[in-house]
Every structure is written in structure tokens, then in C-alpha cells.
C-alpha atoms as a PDB file:
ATOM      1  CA  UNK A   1      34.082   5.737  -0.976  1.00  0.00           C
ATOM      2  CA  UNK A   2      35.903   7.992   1.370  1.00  0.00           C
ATOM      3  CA  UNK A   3      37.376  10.026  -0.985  1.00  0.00           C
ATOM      4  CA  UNK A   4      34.379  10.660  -2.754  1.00  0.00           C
ATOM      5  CA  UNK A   5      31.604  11.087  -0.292  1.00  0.00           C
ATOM      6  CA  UNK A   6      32.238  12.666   3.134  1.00  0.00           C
ATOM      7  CA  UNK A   7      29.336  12.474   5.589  1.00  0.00           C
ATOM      8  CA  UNK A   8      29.656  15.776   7.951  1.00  0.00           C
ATOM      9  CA  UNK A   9      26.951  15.204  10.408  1.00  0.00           C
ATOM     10  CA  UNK A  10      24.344  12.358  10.846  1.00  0.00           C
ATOM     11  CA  UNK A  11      21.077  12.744  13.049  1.00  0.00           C
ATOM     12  CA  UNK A  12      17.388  11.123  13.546  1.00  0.00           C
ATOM     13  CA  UNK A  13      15.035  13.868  13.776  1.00  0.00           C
ATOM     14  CA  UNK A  14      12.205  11.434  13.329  1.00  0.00           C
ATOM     15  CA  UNK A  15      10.964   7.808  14.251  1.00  0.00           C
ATOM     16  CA  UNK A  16       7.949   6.054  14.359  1.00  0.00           C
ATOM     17  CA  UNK A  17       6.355   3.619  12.139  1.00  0.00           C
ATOM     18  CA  UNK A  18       9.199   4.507  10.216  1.00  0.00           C
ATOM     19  CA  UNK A  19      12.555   6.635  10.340  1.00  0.00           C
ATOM     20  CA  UNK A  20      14.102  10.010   8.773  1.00  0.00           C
ATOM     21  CA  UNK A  21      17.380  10.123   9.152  1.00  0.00           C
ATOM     22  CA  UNK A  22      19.253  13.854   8.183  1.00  0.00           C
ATOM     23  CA  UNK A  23      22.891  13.928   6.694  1.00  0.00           C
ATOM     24  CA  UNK A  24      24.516  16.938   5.938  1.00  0.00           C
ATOM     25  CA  UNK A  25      27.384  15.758   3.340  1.00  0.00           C
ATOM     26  CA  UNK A  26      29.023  16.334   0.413  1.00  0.00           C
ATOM     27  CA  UNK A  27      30.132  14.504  -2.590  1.00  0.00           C
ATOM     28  CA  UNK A  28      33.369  15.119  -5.396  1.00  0.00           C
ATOM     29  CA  UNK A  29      31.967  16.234  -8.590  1.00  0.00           C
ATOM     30  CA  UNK A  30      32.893  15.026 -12.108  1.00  0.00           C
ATOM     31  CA  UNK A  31      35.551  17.500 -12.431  1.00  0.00           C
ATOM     32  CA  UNK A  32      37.003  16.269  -9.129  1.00  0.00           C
ATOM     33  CA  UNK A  33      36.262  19.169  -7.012  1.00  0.00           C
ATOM     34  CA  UNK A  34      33.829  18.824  -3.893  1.00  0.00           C
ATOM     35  CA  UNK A  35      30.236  20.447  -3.479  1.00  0.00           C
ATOM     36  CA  UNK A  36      29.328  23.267  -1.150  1.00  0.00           C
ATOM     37  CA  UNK A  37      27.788  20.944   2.066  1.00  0.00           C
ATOM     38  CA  UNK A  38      24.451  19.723   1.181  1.00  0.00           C
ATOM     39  CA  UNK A  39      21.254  18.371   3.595  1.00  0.00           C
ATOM     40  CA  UNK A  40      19.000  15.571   2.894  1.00  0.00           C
ATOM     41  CA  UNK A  41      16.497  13.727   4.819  1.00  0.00           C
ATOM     42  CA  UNK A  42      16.605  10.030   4.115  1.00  0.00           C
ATOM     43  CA  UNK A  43      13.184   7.879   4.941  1.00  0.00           C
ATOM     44  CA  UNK A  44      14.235   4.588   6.326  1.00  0.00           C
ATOM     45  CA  UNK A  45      11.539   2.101   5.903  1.00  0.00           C
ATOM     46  CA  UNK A  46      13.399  -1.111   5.673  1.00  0.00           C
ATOM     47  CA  UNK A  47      13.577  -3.696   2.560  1.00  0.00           C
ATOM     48  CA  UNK A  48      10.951  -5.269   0.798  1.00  0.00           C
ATOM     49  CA  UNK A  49      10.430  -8.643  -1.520  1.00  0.00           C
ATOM     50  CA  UNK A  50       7.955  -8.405  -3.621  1.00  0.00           C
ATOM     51  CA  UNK A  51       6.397 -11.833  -5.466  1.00  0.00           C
ATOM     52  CA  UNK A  52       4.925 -12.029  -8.630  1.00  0.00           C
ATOM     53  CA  UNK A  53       1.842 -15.353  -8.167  1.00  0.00           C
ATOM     54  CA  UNK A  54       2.180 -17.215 -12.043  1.00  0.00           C
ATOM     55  CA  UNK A  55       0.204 -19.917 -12.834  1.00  0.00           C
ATOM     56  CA  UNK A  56       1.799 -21.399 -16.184  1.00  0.00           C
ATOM     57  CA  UNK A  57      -0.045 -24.111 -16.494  1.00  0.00           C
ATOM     58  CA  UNK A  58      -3.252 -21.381 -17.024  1.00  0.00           C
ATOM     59  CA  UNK A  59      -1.114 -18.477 -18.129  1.00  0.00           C
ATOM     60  CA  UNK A  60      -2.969 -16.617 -15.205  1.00  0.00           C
ATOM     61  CA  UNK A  61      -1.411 -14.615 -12.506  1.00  0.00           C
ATOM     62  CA  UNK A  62      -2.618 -13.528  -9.280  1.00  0.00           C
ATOM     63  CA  UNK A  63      -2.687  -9.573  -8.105  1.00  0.00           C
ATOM     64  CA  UNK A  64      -3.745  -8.039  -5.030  1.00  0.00           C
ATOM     65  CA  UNK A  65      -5.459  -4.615  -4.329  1.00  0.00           C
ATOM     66  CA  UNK A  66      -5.801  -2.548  -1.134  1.00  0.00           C
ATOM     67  CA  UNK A  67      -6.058   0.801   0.351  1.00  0.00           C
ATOM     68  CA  UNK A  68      -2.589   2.786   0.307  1.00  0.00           C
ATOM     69  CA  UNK A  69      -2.924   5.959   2.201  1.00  0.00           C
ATOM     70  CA  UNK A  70       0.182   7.526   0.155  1.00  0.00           C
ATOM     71  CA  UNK A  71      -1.841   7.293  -2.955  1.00  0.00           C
ATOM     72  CA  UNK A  72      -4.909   9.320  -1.287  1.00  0.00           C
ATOM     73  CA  UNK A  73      -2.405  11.936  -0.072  1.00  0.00           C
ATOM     74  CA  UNK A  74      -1.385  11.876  -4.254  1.00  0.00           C
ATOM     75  CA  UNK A  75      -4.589  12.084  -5.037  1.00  0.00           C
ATOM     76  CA  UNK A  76      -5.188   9.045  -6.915  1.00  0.00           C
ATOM     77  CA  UNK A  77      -7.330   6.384  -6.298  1.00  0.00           C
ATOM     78  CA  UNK A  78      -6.466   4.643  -2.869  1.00  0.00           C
ATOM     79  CA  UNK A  79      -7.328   1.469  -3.952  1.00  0.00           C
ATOM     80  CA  UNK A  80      -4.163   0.230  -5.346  1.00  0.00           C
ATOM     81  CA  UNK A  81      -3.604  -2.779  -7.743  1.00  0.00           C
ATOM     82  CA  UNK A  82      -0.243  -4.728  -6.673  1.00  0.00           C
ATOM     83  CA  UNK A  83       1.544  -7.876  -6.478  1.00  0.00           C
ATOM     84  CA  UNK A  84       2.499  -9.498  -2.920  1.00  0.00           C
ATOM     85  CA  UNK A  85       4.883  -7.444  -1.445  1.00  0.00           C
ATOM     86  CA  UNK A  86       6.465  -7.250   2.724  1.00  0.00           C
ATOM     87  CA  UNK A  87       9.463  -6.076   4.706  1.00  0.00           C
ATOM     88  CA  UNK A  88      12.121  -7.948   5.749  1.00  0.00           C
ATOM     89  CA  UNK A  89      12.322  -9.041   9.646  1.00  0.00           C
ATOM     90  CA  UNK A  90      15.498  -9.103  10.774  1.00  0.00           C
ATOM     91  CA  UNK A  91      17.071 -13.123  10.788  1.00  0.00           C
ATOM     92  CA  UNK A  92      14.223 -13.454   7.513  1.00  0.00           C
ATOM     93  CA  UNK A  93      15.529 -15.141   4.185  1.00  0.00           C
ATOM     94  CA  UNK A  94      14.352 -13.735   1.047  1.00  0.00           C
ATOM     95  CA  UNK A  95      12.736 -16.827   0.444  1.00  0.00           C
ATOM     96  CA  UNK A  96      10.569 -16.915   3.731  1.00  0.00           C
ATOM     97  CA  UNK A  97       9.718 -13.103   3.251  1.00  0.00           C
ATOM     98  CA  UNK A  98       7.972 -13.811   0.035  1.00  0.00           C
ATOM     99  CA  UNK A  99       6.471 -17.301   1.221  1.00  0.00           C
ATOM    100  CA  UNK A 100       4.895 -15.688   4.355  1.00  0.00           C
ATOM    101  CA  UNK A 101       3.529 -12.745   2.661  1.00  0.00           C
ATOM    102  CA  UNK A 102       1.656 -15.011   0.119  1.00  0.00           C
ATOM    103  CA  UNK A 103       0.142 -17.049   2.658  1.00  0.00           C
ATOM    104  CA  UNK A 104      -0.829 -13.711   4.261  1.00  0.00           C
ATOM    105  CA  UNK A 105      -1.679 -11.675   1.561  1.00  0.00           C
ATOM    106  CA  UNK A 106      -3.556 -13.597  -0.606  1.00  0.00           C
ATOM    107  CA  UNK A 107      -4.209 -17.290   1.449  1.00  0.00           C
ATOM    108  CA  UNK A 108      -1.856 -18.799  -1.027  1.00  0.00           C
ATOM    109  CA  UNK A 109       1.127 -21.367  -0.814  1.00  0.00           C
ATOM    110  CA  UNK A 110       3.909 -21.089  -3.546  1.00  0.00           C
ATOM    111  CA  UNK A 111       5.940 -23.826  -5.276  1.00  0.00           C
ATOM    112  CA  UNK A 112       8.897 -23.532  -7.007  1.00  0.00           C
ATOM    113  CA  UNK A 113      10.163 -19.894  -7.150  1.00  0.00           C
ATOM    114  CA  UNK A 114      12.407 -17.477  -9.536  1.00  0.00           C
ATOM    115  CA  UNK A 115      14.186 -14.474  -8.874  1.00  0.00           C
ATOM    116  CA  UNK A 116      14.137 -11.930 -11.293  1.00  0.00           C
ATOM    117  CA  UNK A 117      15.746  -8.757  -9.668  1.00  0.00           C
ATOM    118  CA  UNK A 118      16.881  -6.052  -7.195  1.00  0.00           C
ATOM    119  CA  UNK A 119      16.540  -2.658  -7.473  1.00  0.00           C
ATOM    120  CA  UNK A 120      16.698   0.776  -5.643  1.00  0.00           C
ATOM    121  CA  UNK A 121      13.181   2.230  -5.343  1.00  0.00           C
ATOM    122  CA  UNK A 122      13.739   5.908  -5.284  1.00  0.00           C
ATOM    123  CA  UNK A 123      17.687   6.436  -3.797  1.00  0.00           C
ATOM    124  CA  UNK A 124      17.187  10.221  -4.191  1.00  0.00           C
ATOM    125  CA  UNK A 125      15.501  10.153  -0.943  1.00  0.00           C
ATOM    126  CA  UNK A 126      14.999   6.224   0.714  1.00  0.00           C
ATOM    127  CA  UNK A 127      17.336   3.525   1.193  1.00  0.00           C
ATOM    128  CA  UNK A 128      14.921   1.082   0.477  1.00  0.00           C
ATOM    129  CA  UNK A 129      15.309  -1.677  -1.947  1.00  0.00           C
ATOM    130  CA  UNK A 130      13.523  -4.525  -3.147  1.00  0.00           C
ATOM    131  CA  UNK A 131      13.990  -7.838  -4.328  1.00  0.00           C
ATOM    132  CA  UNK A 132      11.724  -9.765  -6.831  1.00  0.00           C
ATOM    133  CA  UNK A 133      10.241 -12.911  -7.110  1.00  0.00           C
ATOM    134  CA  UNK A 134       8.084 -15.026  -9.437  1.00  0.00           C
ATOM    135  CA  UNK A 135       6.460 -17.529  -6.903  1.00  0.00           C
ATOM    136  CA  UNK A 136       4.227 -20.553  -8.836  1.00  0.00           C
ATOM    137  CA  UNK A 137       0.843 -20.945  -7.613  1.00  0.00           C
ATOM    138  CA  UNK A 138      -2.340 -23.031  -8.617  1.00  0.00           C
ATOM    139  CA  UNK A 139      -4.119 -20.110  -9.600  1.00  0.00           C
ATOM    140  CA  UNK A 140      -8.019 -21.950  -8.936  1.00  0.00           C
ATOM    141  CA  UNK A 141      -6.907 -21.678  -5.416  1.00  0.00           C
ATOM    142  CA  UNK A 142      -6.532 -17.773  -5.656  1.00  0.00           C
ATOM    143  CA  UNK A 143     -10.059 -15.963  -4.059  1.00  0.00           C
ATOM    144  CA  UNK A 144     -11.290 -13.832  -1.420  1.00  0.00           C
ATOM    145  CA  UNK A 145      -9.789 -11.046   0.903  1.00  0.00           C
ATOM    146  CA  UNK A 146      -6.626 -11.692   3.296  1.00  0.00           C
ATOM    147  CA  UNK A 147      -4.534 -10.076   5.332  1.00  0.00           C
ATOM    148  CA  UNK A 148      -3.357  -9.537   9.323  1.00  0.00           C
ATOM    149  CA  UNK A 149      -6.243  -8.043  11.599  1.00  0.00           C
ATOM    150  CA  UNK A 150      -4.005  -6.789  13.792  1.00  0.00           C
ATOM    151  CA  UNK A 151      -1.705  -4.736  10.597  1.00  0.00           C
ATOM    152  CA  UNK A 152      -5.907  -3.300   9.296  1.00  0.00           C
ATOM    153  CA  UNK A 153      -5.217  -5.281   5.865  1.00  0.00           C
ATOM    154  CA  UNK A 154      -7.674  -5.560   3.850  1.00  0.00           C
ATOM    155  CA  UNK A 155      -6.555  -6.762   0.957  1.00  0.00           C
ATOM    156  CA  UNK A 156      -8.227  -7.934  -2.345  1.00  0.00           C
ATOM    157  CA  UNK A 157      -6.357 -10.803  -4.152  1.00  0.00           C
ATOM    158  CA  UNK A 158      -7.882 -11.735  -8.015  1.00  0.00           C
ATOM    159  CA  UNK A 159      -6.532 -13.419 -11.188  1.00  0.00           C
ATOM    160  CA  UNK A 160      -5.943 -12.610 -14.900  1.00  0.00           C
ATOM    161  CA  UNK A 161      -4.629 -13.897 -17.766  1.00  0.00           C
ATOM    162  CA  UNK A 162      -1.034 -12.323 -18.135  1.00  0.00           C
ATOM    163  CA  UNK A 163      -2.427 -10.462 -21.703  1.00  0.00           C
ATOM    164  CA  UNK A 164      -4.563  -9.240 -19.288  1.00  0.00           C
ATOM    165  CA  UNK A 165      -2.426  -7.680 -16.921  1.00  0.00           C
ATOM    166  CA  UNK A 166       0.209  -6.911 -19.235  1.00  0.00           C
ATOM    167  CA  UNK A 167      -2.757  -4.623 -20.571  1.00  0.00           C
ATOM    168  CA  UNK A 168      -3.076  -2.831 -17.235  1.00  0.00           C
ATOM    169  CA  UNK A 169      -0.072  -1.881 -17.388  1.00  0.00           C
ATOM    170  CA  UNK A 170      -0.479  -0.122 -20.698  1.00  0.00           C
ATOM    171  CA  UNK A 171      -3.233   1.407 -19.843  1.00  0.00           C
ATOM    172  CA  UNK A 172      -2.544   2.515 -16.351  1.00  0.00           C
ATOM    173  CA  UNK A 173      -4.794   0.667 -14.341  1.00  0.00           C
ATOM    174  CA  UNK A 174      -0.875  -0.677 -12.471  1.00  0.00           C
ATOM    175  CA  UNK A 175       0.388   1.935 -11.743  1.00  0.00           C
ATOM    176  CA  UNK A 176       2.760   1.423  -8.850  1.00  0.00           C
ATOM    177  CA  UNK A 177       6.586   0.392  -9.719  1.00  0.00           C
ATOM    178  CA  UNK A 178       7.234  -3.005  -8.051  1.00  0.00           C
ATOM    179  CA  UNK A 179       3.826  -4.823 -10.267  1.00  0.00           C
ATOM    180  CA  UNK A 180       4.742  -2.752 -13.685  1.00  0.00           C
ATOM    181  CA  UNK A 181       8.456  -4.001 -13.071  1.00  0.00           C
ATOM    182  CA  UNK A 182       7.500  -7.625 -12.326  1.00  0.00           C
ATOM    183  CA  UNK A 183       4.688  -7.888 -15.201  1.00  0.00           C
ATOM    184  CA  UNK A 184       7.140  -6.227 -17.603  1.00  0.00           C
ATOM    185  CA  UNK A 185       9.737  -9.072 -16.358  1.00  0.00           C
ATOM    186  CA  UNK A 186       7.093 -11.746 -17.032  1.00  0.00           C
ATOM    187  CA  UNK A 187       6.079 -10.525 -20.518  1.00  0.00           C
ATOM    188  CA  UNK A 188       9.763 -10.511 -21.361  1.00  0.00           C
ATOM    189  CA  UNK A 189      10.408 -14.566 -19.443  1.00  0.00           C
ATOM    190  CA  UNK A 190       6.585 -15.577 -19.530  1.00  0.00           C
ATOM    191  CA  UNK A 191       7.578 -18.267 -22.675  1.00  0.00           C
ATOM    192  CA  UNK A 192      11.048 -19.319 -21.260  1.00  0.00           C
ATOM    193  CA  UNK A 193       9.314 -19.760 -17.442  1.00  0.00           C
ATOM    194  CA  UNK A 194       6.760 -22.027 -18.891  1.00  0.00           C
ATOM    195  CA  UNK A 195       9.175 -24.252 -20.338  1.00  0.00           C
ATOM    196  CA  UNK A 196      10.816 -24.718 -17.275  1.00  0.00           C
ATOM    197  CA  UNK A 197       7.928 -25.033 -15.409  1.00  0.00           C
ATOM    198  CA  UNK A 198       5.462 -27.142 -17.762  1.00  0.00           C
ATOM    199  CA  UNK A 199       8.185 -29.506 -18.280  1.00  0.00           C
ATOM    200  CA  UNK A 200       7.700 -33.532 -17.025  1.00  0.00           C
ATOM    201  CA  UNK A 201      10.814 -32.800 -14.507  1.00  0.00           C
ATOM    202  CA  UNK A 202       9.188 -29.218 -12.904  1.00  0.00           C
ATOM    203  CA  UNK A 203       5.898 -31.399 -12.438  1.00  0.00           C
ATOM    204  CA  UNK A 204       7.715 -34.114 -10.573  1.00  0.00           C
ATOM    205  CA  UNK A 205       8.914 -30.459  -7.501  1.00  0.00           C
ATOM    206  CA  UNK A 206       5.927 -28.347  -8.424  1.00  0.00           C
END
């Protein structure tokens, strides 16, 4: 990447919750000459997993909804509609990320569980990334409100059918990337997954 990219200065004029990192850099363009120098602030916020809760013995799967203070500052409504979603700690497998943010998030232990993809959230401006999950849950063991005092959650978790949601996503009531990615995924798997999962040898390591 060397000779394509060439970072001239690096430097952290923010950090707190988060980090903003500034590059000034330039790139080669198509027709092999470089760009005049350029500067961009990058927001470092870490990595997320995000998990997808399917019942497919029900065809029900579990969302979540909480306050998000970006979406006030948007001016939308605050209360957002979601799927289970965390950072990675550092030493943290993907695995344990999205098993500890279920238990969390919405008080609910996963079974078997699917990865569907990885994808750059918005690399015009964050390195941030997430991977996604579909994590197998009894779904009449889905209720209340979770979360970590000590993080203020406050956080909703509820159940639909997936017609249901896939509906919310049509008509805008998800509206945040990582649950219209993973319910798009699911309408496009949801008869393959609960083949594999209905089947007599998925009930024997539910």
C-alpha cells in the first residue's frame, strides 16, 4: 500500500469516551498521479459484533430498543429499534462478545450460532467494523428491560415474527444499518437456517 497511500502526518487531537485521530495524506489517483495533501479526522470507536436472537422453532426473533443520543442530535426519534450489538474488549473472541452482550442486553443465553458477515460501517470517516451473528434463542424466554447500571442502559428487548420485522424494515420503523443488514440476511437464509436448525441432529446441540 505504500505506493499508493502515503500518510504525511498522524495526530490525536481528541480522546475520551472515544478517539479522533487526524491524518493529513494523500492517495494515487486512477490515472496514477497523486492528490494535492488532504486532512481527515478519523473517529476511533473500536469494533462491534452485533447478534441477530432467531427462534426457528417459532419463526420469532428477538429485538431490542433504547435511547441513542446520536439519533436525538439527528433529530429522529431517540428510541432506537436494534438487534444486540457491543464492542470488542481487547483478549475477547467474537463468540464471547456476542454471548455476553445477549446475556446483558436482553437476559438471554444463545445456543448454537451462525455468522453471516463483516462489514465497514461508514470508512469515509470511522474505522469501525462489525461482525454479524445469528445467535438461537428460545424466544418464550425473551421479556423485560436489561442492561449494565453502571453503562445507564436501559434497554427494551421484545419479539416478532420475522414477517414482522422484515416489515419494519420496509416501512422504516429499523432504521439503523447493523438490524436492516441482519433482518435482510435472515429473510434471504431464514428457510435454509431452519433446516439446519429444526433438524433431529441440531436438537440433539441446541
Amino acid at each position: 500500500m505504500a505506493d499508493r497511500v502515503e500518510v504525511i502526518d498522524k495526530s490525536t487531537p481528541f480522546q475520551g469516551y472515544f478517539r479522533i485521530d487526524r491524518y493529513v495524506l494523500r492517495h494515487r489517483r486512477f490515472d496514477g498521479e497523486w492528490t494535492r495533501p488532504m486532512t481527515r479526522e478519523i473517529f476511533e470507536r473500536g469494533h462491534a459484533v452485533g447478534v441477530l436472537l432467531y427462534d426457528p422453532d417459532r419463526d420469532v426473533v428477538g429485538l431490542i430498543e433504547q435511547f441513542r443520543p446520536g439519533a436525538l442530535a439527528a433529530g429522529w426519534n431517540p428510541w432506537v429499534v436494534e438487534i444486540v450489538a457491543g464492542i470488542i474488549e481487547e483478549g475477547e473472541t467474537l463468540d464471547a462478545v456476542a454471548r455476553r452482550e445477549s446475556r446483558e442486553e436482553a437476559g438471554i443465553e444463545i445456543g448454537n450460532l451462525v455468522p453471516m458477515l463483516r462489514y465497514l460501517v461508514s470508512p469515509g470517516g470511522t474505522t469501525e467494523s462489525t461482525s454479524l451473528y445469528c445467535g438461537r434463542i428460545d424466544s418464550t424466554k425473551l421479556d423485560g428491560v436489561h442492561g449494565v447500571p453502571e453503562e445507564n442502559e436501559d434497554i427494551r428487548v421484545f419479539t416478532l415474527t420475522s414477517d414482522e420485522a422484515f416489515a419494519w424494515v420496509t416501512d422504516g420503523r429499523v432504521c439503523n444499518g447493523m438490524g436492516i443488514i441482519a433482518l435482510q440476511w435472515l429473510a434471504l437464509n431464514r428457510a435454509t437456517l431452519r433446516e439446519r436448525w429444526i433438524s433431529p441432529a441440531s436438537a440433539e446441540n441446541p
